[in-house]
N, C-alpha and C. Protein backbone atom coordinates (compact mmCIF):
# COMPACT_ATOMS: atom_id res chain seq x y z
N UNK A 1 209.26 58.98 109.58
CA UNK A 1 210.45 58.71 108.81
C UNK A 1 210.07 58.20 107.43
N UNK A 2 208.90 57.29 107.32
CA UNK A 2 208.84 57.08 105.93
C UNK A 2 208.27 57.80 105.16
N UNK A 3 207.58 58.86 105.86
CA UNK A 3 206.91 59.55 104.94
C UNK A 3 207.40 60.58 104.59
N UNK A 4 208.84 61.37 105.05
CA UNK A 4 209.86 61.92 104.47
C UNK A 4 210.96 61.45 103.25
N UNK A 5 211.24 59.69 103.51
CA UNK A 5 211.83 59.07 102.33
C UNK A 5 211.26 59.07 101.63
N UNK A 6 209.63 58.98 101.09
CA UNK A 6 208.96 58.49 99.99
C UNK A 6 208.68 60.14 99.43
N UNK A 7 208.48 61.70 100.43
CA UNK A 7 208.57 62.82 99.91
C UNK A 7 209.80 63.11 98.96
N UNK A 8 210.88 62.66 99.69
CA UNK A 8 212.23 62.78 99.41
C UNK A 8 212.34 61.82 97.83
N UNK A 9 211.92 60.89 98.00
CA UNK A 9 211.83 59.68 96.89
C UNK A 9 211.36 60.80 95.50
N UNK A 10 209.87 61.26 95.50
CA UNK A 10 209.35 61.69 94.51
C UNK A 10 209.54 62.74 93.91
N UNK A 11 210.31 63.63 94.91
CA UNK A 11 210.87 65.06 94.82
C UNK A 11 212.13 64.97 94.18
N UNK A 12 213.00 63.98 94.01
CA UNK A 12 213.83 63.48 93.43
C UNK A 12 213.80 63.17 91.92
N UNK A 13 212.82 61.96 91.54
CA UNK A 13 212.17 61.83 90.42
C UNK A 13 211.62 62.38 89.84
N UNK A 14 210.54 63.77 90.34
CA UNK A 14 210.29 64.91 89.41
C UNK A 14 211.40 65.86 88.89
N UNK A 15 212.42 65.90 89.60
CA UNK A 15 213.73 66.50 89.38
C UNK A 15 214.16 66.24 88.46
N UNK A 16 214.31 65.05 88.40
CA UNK A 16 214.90 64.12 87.32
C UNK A 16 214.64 63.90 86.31
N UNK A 17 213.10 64.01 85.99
CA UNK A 17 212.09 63.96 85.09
C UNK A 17 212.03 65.35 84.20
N UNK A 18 212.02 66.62 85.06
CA UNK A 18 212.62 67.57 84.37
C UNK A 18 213.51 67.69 83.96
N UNK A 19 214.78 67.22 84.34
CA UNK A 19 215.83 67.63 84.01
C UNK A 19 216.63 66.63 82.22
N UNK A 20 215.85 65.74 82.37
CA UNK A 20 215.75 64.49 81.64
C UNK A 20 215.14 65.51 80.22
N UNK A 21 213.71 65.91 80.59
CA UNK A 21 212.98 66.00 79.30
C UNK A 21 213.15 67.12 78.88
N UNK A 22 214.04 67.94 79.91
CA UNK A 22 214.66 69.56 78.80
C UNK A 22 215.19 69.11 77.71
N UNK A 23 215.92 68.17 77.82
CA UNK A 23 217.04 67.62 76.58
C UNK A 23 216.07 67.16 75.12
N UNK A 24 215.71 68.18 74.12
CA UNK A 24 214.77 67.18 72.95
C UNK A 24 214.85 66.21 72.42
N UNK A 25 216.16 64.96 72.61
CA UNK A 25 216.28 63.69 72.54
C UNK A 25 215.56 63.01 72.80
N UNK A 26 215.07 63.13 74.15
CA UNK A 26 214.93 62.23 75.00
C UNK A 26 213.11 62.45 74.93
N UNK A 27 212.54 61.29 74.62
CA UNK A 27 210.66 61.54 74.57
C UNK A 27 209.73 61.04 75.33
N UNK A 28 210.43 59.80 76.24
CA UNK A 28 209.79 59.12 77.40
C UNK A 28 210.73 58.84 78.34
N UNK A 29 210.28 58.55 79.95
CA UNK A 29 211.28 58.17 80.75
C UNK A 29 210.93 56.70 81.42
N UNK A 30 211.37 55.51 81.51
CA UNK A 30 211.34 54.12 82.32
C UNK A 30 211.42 54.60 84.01
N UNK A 31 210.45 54.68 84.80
CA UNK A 31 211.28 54.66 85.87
C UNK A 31 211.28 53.47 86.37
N UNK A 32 211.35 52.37 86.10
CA UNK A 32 211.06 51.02 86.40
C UNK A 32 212.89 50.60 86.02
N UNK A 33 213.58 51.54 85.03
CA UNK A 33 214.92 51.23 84.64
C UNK A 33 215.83 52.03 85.44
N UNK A 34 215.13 53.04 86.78
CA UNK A 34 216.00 53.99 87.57
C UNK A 34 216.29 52.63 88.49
N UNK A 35 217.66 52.47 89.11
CA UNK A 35 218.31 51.77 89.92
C UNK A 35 218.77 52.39 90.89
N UNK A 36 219.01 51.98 92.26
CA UNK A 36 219.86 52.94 93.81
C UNK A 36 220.58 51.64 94.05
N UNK A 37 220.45 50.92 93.72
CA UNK A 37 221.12 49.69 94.05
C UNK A 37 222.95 49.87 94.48
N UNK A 38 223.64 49.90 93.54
CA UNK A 38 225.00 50.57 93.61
C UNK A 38 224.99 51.58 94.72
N UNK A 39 224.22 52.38 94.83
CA UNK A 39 224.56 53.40 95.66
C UNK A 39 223.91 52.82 97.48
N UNK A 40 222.67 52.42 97.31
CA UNK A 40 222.61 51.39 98.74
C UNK A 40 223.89 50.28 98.74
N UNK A 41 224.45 49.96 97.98
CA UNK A 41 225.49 48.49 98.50
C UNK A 41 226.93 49.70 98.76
N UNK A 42 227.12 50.96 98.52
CA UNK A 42 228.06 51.73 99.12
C UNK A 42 227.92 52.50 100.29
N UNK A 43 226.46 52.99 100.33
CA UNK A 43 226.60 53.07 101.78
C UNK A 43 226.30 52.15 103.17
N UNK A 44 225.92 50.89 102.68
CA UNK A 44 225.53 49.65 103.66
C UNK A 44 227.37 49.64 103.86
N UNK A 45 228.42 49.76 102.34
CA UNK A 45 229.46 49.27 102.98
C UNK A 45 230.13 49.97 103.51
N UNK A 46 230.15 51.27 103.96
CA UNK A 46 230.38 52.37 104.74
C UNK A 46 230.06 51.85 106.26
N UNK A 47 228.77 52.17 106.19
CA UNK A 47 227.97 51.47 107.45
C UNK A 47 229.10 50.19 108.54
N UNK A 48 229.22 49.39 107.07
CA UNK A 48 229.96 48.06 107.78
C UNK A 48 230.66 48.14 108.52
N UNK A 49 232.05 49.35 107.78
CA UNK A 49 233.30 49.54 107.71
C UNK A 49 233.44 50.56 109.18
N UNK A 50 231.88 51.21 109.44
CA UNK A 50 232.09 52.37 110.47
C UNK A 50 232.10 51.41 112.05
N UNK A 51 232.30 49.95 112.19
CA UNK A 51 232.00 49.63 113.01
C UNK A 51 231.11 50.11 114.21
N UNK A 52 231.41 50.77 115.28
CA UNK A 52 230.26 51.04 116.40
C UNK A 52 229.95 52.74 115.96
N UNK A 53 230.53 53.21 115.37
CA UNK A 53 230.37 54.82 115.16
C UNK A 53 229.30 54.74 113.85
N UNK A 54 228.24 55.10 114.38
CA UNK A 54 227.14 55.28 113.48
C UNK A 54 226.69 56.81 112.89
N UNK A 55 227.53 58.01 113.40
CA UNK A 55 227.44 58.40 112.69
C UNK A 55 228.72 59.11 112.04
N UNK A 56 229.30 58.85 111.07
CA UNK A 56 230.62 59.30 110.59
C UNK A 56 230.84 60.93 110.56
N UNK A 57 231.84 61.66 110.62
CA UNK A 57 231.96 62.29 109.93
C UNK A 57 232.32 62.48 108.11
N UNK A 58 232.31 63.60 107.44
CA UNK A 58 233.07 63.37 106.13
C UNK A 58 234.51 63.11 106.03
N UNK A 59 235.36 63.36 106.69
CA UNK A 59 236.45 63.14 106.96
C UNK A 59 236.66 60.87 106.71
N UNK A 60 235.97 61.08 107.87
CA UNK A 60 235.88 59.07 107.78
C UNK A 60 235.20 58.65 106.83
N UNK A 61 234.22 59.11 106.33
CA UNK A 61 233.62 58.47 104.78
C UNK A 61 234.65 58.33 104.01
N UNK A 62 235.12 60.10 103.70
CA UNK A 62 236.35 60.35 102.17
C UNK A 62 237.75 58.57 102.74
N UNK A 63 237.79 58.79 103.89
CA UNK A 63 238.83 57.63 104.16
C UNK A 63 238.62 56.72 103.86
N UNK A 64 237.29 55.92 104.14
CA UNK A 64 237.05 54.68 104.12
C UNK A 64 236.65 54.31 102.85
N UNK A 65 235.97 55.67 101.93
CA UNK A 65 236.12 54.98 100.18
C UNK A 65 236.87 55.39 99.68
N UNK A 66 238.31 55.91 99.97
CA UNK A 66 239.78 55.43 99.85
C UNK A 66 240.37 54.47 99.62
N UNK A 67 240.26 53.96 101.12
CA UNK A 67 240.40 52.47 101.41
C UNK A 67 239.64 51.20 100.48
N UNK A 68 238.34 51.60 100.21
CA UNK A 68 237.34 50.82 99.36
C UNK A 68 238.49 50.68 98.21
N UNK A 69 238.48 51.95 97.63
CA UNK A 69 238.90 52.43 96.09
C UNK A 69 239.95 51.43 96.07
N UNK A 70 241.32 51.49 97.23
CA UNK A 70 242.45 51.11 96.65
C UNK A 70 242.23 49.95 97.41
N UNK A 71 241.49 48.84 97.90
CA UNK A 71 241.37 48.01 98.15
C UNK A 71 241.00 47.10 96.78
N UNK A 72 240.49 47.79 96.04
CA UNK A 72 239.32 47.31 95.40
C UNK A 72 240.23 46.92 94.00
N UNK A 73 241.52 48.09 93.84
CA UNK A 73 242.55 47.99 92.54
C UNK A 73 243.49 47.39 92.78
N UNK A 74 243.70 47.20 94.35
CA UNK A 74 244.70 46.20 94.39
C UNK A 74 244.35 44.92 94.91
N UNK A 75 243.17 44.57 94.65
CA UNK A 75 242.30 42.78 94.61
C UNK A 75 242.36 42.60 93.27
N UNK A 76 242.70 42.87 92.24
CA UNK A 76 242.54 43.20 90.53
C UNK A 76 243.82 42.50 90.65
N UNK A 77 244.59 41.31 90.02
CA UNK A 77 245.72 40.87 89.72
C UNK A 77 245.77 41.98 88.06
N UNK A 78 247.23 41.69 88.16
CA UNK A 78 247.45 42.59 86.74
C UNK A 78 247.64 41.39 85.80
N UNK A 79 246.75 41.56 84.68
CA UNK A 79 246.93 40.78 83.27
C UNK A 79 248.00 41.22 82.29
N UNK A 80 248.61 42.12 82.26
CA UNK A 80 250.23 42.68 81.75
C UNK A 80 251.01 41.92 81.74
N UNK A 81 251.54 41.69 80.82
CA UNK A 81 252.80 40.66 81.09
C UNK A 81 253.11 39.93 80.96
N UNK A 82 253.70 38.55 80.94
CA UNK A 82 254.70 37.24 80.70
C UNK A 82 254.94 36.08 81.75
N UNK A 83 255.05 37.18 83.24
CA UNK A 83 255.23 36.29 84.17
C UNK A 83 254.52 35.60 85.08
N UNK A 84 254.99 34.51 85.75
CA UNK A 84 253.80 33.99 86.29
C UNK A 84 253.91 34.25 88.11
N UNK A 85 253.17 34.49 88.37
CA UNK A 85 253.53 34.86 90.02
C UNK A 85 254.31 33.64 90.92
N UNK A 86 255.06 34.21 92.03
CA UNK A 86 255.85 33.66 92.99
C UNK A 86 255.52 32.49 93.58
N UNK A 87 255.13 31.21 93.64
CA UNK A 87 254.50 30.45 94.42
C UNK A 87 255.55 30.05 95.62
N UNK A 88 256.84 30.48 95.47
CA UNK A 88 257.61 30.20 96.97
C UNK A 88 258.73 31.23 96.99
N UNK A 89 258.28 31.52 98.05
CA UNK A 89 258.64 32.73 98.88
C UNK A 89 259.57 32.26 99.63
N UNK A 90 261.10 32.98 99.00
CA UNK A 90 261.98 32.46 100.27
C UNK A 90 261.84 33.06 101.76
N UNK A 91 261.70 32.61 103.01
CA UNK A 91 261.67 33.09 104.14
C UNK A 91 260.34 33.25 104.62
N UNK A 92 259.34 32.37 103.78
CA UNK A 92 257.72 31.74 104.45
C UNK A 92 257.93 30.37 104.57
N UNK A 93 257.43 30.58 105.79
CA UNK A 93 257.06 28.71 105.60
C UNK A 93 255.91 28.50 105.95
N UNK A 94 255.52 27.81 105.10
CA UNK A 94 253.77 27.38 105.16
C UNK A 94 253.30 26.07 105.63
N UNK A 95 254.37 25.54 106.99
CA UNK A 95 253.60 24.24 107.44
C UNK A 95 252.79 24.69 108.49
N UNK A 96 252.12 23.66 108.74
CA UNK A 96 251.25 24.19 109.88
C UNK A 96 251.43 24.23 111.26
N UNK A 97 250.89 25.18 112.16
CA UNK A 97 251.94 25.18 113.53
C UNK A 97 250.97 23.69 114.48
N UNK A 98 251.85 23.12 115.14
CA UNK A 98 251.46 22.24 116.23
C UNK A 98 250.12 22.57 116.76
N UNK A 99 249.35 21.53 117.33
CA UNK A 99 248.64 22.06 118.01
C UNK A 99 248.41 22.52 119.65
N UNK A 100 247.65 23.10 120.09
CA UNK A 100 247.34 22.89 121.43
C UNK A 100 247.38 21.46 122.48
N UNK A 101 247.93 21.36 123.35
CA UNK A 101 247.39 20.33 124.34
C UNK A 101 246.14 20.45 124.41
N UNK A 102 245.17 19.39 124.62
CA UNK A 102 243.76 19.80 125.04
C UNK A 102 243.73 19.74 126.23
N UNK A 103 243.06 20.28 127.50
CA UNK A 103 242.96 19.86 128.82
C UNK A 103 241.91 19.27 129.05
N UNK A 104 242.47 18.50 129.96
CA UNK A 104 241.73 16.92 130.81
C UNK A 104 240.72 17.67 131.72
């Protein structure tokens, strides 16, 4: 197995390396500035999200970075605007419930 990721790894980066230095802009490449980072912390959170099903279909991926996506825009409060949000909600009540008896 690792010695397919690290084939996979370099076969990648020569790819890249060509594809990089067709362009006559471009005269050296950093690979010390190539990052996977972003892309390992999306599929670890896939992973998370797949609870016991390890291996997804595409169907459950496209869903679950759906879910990511619009999870992710609606954790974003909106800065638009004038008003200040609701702090009491008619028909919540926020005391706390009783507790348990403990048993003897």
């Amino acid at each position: 197995m690792y010695f397919y990721t690290l084939f996979f790894s370099v076969f990648a980066f020569v790819a890249l390396a060509k594809e990089l230095f067709s362009d006559p802009e471009v005269d050296f490449l950093l690979s010390e500035k190539l990052n996977q980072d972003p892309v390992e912390e999306h599929f670890s959170k896939q992973r998370r999200a797949g609870g016991s099903n390890e291996a997804p279909d595409i169907s459950q991926v496209l869903h679950r970075s759906l879910q990511f996506h619009v999870a992710g825009t609606s954790a974003r409060g909106s800065t638009a605007g004038n008003s200040m949000p609701a702090t009491d909600v008619p028909g919540i009540d926020n005391t706390p419930l009783p507790r348990r008896p403990t048993k003897k």
